[in-house]
N, C-alpha and C. Protein backbone atom coordinates (compact mmCIF):
# COMPACT_ATOMS: atom_id res chain seq x y z
N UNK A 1 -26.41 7.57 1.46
CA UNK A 1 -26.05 6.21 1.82
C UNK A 1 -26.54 5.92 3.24
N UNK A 2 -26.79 4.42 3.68
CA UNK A 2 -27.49 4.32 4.77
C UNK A 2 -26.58 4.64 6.17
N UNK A 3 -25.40 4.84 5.74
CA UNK A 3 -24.47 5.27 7.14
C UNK A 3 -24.32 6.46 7.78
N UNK A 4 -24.77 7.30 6.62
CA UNK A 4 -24.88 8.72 6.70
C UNK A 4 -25.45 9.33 7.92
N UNK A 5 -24.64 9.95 8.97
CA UNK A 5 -25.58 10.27 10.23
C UNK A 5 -25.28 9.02 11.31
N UNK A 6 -25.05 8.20 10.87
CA UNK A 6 -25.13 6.78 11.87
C UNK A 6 -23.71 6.39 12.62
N UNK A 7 -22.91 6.72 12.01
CA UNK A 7 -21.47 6.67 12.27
C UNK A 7 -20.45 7.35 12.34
N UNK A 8 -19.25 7.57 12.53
CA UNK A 8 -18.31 8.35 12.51
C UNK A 8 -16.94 7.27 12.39
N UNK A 9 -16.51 7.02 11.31
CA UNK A 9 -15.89 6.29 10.46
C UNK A 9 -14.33 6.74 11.63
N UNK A 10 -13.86 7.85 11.35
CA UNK A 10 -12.41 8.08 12.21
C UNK A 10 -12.79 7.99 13.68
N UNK A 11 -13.86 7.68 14.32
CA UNK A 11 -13.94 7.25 15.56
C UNK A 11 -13.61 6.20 15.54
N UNK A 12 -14.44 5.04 14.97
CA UNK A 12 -14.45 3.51 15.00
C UNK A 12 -12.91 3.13 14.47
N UNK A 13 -12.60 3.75 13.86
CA UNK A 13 -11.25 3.25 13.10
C UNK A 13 -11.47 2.37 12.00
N UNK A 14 -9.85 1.66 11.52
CA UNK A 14 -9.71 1.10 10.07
C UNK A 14 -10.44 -0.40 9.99
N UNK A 15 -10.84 -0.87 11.16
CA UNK A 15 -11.47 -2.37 11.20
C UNK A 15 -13.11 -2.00 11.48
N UNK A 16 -13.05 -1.26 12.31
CA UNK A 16 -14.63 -0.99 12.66
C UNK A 16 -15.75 -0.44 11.80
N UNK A 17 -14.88 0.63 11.40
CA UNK A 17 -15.53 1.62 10.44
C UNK A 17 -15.69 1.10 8.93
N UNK A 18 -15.10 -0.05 8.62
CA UNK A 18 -15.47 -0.37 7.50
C UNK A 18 -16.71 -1.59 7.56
N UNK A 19 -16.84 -1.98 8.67
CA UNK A 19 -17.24 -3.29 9.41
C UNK A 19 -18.92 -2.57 9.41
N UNK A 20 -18.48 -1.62 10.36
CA UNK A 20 -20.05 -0.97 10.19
C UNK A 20 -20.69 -0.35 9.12
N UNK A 21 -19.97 -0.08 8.22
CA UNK A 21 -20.60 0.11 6.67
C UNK A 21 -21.37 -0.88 6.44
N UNK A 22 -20.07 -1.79 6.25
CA UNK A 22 -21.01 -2.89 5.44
C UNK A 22 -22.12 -3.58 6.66
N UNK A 23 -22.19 -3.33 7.28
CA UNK A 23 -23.73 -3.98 7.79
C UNK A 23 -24.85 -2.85 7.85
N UNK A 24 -24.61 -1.79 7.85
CA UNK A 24 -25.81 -0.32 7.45
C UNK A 24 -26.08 -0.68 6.23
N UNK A 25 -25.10 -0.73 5.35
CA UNK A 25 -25.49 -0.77 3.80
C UNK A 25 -26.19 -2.54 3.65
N UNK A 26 -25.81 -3.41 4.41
CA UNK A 26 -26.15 -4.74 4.05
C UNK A 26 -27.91 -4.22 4.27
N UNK A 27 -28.26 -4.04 5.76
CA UNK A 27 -29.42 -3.54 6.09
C UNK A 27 -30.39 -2.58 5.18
N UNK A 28 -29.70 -1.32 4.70
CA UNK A 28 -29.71 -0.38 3.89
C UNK A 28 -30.20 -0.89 2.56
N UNK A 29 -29.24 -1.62 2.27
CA UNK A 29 -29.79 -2.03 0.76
C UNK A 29 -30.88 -3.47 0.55
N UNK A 30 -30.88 -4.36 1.29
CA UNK A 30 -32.29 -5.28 1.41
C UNK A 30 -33.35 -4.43 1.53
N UNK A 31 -33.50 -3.40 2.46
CA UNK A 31 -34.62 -2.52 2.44
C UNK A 31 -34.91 -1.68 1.53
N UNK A 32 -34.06 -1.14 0.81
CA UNK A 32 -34.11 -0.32 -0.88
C UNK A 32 -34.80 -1.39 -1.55
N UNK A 33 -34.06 -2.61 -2.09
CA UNK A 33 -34.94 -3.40 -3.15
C UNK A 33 -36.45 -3.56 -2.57
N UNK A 34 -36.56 -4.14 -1.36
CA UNK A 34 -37.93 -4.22 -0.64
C UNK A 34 -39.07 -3.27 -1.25
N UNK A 35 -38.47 -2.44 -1.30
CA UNK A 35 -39.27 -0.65 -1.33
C UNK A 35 -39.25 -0.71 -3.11
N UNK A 36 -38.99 -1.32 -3.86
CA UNK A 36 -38.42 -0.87 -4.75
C UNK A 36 -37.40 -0.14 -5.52
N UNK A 37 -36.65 0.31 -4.53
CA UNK A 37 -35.54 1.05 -5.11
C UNK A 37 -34.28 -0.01 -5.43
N UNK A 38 -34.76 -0.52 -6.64
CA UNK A 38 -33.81 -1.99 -7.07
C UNK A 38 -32.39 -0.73 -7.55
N UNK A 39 -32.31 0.15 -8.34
CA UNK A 39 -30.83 0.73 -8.39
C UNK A 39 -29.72 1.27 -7.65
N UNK A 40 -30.87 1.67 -6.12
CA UNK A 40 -30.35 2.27 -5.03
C UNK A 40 -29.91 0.88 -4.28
N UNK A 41 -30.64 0.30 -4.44
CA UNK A 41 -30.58 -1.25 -3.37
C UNK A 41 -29.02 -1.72 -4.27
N UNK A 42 -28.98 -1.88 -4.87
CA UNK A 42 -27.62 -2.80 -5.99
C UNK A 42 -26.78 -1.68 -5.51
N UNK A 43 -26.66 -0.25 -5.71
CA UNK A 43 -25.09 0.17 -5.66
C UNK A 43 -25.09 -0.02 -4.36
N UNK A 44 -26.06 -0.11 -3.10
CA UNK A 44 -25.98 0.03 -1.48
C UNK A 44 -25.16 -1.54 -1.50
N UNK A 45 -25.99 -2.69 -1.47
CA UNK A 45 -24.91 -3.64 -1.43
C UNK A 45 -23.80 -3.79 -2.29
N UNK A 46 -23.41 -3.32 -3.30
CA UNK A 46 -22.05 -3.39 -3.49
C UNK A 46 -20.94 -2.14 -2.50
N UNK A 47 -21.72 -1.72 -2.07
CA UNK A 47 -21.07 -0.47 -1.25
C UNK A 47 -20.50 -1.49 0.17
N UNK A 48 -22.03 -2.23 0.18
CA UNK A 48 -21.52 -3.00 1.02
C UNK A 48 -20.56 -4.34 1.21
N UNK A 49 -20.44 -4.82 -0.01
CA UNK A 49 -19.21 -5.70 0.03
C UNK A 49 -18.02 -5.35 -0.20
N UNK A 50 -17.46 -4.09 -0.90
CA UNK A 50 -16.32 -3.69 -1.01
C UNK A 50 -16.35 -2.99 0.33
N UNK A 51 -17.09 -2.39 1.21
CA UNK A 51 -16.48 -1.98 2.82
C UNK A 51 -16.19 -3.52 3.64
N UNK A 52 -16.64 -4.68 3.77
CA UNK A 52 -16.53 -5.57 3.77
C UNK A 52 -15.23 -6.53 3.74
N UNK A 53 -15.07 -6.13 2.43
CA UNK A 53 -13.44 -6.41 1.93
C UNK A 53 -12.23 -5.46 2.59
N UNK A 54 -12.81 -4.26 2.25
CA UNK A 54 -11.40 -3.90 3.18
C UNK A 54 -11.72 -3.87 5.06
N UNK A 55 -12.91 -4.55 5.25
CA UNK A 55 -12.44 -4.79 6.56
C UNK A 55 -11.61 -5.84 6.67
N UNK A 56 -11.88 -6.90 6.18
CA UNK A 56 -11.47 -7.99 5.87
C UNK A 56 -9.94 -8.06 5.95
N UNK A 57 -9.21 -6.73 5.00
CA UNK A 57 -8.09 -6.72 5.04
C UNK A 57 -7.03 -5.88 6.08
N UNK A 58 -7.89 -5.06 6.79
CA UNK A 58 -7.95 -4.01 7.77
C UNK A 58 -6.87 -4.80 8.34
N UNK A 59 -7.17 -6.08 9.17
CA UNK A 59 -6.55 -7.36 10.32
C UNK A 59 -5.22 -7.53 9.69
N UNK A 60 -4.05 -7.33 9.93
CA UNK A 60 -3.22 -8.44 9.60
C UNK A 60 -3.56 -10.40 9.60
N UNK A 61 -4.14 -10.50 10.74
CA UNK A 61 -4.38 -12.11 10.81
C UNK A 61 -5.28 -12.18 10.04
N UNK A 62 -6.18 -11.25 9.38
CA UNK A 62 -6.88 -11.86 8.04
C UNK A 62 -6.34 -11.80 6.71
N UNK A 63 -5.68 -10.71 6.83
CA UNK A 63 -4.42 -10.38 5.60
C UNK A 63 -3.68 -11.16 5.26
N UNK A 64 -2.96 -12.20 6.31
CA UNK A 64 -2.45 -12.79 5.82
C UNK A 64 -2.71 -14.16 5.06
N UNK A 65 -4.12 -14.01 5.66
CA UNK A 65 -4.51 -15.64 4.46
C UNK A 65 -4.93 -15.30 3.30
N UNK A 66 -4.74 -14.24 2.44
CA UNK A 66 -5.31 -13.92 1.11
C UNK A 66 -3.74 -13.81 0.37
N UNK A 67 -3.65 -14.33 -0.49
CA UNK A 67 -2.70 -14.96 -1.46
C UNK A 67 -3.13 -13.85 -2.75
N UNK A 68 -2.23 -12.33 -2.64
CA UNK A 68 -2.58 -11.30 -3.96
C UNK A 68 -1.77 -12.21 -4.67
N UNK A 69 -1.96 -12.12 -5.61
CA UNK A 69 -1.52 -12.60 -7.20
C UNK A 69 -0.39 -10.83 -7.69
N UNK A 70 0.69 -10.98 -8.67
CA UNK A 70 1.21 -10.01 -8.76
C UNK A 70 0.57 -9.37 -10.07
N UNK A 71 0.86 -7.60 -9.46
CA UNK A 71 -0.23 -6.48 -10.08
C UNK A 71 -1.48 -6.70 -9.13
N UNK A 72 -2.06 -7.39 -8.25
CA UNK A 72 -3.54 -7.40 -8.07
C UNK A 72 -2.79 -6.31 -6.32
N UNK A 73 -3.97 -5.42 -6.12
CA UNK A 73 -3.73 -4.99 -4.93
C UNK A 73 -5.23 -4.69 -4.23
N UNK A 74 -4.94 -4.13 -2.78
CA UNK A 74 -6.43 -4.01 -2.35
C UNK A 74 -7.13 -2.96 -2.73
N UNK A 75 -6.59 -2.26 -3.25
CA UNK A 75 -7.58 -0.80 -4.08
C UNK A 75 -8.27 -1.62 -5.28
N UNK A 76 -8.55 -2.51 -5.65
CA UNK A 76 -8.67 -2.76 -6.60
C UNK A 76 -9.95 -4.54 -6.85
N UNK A 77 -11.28 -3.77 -6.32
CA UNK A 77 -12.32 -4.73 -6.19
C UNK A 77 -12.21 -6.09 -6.66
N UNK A 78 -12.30 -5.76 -7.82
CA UNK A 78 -12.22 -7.54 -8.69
C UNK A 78 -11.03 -8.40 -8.69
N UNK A 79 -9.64 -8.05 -8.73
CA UNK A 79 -8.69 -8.47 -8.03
C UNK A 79 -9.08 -8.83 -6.80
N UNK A 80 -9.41 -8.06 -5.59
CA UNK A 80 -9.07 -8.37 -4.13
C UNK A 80 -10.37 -9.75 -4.19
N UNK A 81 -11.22 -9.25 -4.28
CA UNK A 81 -12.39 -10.62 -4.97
C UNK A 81 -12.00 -11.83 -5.17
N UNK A 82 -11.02 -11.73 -6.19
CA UNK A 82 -10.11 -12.76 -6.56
C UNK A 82 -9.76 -13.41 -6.10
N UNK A 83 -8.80 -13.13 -5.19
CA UNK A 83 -7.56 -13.22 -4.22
C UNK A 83 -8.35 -14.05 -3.11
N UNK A 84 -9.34 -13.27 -2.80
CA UNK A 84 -10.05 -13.82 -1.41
C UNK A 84 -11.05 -15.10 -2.25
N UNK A 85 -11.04 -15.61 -3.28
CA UNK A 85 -12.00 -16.91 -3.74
C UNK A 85 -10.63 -17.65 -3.39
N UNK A 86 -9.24 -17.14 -3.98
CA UNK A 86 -8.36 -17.98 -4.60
C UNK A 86 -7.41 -18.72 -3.10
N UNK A 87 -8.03 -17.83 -2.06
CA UNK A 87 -7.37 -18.11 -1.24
C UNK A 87 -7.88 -19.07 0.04
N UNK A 88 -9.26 -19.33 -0.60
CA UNK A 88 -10.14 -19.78 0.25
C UNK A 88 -11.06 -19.45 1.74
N UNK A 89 -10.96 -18.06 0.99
CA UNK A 89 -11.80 -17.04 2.67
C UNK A 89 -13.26 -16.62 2.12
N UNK A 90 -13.18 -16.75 0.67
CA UNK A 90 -15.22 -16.96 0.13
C UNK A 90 -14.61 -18.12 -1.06
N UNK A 91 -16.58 -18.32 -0.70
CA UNK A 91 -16.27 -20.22 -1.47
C UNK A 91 -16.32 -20.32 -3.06
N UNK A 92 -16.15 -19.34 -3.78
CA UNK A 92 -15.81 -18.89 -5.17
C UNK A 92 -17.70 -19.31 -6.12
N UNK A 93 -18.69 -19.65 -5.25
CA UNK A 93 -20.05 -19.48 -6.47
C UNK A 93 -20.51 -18.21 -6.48
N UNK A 94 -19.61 -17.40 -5.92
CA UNK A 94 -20.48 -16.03 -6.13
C UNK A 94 -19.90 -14.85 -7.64
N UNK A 95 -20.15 -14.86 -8.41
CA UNK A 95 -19.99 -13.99 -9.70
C UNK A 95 -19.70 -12.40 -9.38
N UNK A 96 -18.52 -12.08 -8.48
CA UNK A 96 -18.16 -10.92 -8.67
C UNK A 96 -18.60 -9.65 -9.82
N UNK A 97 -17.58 -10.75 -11.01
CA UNK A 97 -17.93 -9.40 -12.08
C UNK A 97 -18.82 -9.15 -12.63
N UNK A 98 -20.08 -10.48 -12.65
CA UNK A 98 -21.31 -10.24 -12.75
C UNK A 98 -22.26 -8.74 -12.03
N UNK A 99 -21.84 -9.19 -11.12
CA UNK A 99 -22.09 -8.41 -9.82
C UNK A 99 -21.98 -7.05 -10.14
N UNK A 100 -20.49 -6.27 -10.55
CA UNK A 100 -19.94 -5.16 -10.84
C UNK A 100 -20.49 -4.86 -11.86
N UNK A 101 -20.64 -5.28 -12.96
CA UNK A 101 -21.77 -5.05 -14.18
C UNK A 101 -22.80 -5.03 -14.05
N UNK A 102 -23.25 -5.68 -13.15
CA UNK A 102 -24.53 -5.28 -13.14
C UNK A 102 -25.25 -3.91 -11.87
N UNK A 103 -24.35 -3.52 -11.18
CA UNK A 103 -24.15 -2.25 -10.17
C UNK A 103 -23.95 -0.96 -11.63
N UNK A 104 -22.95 -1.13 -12.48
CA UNK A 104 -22.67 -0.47 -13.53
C UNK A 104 -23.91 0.06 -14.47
N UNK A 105 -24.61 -0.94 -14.56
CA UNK A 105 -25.82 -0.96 -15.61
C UNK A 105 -27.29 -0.50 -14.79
N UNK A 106 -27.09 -0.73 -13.30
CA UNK A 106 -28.30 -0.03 -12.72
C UNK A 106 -27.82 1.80 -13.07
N UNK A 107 -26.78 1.47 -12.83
CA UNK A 107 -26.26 3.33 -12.34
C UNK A 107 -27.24 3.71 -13.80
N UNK A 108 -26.53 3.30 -14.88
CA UNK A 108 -26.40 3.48 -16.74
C UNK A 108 -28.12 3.59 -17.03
N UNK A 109 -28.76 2.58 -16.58
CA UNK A 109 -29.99 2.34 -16.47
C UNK A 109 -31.04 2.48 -15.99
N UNK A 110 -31.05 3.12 -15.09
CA UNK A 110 -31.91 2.99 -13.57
C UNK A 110 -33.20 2.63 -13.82
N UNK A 111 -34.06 3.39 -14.85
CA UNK A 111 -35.60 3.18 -14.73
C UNK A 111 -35.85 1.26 -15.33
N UNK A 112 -34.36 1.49 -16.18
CA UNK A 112 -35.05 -0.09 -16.66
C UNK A 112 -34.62 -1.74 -15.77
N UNK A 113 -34.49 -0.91 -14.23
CA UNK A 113 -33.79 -1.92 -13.18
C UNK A 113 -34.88 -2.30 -12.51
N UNK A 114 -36.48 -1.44 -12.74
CA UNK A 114 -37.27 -1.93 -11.81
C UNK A 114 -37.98 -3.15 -11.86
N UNK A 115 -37.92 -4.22 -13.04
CA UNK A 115 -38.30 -5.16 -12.96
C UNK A 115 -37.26 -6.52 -12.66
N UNK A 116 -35.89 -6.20 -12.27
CA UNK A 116 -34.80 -6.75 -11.91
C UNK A 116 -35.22 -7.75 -11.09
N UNK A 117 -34.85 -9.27 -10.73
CA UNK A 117 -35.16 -10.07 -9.66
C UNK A 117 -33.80 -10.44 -8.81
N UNK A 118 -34.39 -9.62 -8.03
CA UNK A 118 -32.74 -9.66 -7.05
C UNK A 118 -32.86 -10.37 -5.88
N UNK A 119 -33.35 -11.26 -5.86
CA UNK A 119 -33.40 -12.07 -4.42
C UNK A 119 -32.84 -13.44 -4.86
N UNK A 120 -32.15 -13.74 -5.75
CA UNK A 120 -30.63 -14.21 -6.02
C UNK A 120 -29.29 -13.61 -5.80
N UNK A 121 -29.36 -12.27 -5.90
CA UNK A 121 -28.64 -11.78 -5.83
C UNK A 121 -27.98 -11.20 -4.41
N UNK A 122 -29.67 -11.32 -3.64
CA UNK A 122 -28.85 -11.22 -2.32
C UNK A 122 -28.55 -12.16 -1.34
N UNK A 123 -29.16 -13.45 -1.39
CA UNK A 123 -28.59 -14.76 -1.31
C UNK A 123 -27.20 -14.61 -1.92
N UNK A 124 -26.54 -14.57 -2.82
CA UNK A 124 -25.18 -14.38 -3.13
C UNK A 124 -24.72 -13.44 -2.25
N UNK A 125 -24.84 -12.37 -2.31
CA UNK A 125 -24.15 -11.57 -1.31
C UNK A 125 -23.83 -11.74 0.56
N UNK A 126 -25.09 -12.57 0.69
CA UNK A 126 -25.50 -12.91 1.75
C UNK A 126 -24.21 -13.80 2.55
N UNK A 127 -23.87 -14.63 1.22
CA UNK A 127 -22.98 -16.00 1.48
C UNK A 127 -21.61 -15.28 1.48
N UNK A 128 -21.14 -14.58 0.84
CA UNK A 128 -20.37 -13.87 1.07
C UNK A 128 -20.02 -13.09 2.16
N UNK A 129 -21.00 -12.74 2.32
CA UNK A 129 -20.83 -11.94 3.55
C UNK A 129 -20.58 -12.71 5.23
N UNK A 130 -20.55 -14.12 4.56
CA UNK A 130 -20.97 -15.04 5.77
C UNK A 130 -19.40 -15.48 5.46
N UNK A 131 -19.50 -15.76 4.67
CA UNK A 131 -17.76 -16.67 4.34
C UNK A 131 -16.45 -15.45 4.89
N UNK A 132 -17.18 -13.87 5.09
CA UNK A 132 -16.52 -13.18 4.85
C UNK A 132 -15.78 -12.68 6.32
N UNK A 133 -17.43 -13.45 7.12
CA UNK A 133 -17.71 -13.23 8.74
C UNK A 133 -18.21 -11.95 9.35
N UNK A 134 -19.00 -11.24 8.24
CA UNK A 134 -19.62 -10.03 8.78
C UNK A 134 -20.83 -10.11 8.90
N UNK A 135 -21.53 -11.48 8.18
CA UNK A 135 -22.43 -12.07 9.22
C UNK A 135 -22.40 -13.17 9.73
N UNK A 136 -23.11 -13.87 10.11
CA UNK A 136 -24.52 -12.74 10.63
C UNK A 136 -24.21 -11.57 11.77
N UNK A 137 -25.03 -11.12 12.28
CA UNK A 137 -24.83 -9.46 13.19
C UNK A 137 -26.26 -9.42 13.50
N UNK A 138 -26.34 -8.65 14.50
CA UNK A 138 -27.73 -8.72 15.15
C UNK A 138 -28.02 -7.22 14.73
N UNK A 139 -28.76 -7.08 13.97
CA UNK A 139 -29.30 -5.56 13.68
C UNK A 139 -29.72 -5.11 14.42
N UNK A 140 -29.97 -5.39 15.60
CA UNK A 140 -30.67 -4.44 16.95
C UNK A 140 -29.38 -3.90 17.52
N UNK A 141 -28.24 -3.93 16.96
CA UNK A 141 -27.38 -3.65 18.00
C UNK A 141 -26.75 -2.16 17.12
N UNK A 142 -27.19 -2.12 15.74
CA UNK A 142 -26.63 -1.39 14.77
C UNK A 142 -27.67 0.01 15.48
N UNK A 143 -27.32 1.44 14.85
CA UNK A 143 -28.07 2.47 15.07
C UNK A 143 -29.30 2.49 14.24
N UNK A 144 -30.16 2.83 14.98
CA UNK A 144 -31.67 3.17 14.09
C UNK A 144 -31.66 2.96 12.78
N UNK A 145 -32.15 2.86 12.00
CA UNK A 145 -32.36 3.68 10.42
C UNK A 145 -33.08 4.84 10.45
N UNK A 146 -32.13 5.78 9.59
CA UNK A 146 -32.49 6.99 9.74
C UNK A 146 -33.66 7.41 7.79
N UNK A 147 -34.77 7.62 8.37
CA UNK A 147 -35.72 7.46 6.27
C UNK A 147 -34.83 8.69 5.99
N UNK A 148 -34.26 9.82 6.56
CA UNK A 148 -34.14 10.71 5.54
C UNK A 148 -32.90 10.60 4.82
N UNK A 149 -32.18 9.32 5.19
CA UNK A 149 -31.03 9.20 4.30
C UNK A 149 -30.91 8.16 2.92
N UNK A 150 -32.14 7.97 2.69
CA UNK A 150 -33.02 8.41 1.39
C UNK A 150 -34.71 9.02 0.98
């Protein structure tokens, strides 16, 4: 994964460390599809919106504007997804479970992902990630990319 080497997760702590995931992996995975690695690129950004999410929830003052529904909790992607369309902290055009099925079916699939067109897909993520406030971010400020961590 693109964090690998780059971070130290119990340094940064429960807001930081998930914060800086998801922008290695946001970085991380635009550059996989680029390259072609459309299966590596899909599970990297979903890696990166569920670190994302629980930064999101890390804050109490962000915690408290997400409205769980009962049974839905934050371990639990497509729920917390939910919660955060339903609550008005992302603007609900983005297809979660689309999303998760189709991360599912690269894993299931891989060789038959390389003709995939994912530059919808990261425009969706993108917006999310904006509604989400983890971007934008200035990638010069993130650590190197390291190639051997793929």
């Amino acid at each position: 994964m693109p964090h690998f080497g780059l971070m130290d997760p119990k340094k940064l702590g429960p807001e930081q460390g998930p914060l800086q995931r998801a922008r290695l992996h946001i970085r991380g995975g635009k550059r996989r599809l680029q390259q072609g690695k459309v299966t590596a690129g899909i599970v990297t950004l979903y890696d990166a919106l569920e670190s994302a999410m629980e930064w999101y929830m890390a804050a109490p003052e962000r915690r408290a504007r997400v409205r769980l529904g009962e049974g839905e909790g934050v371990n639990d992607s497509a729920s917390l997804f939910a919660a955060l369309g339903r609550s008005g902290v992302v603007n609900g055009s983005f297809d979660f479970a689309s999303f998760e099925r189709l991360m599912e079916r690269s894993l299931n699939e891989e060789a038959g992902m390389n003709t995939y067109d994912w530059k919808e897909l990261v425009k969706g993520v993108e917006q999310v990630m904006t509604d989400l406030g983890v971007m934008p971010f200035d990638d010069a400020a993130l650590p190197p990319e390291d190639p051997s961590t793929f």
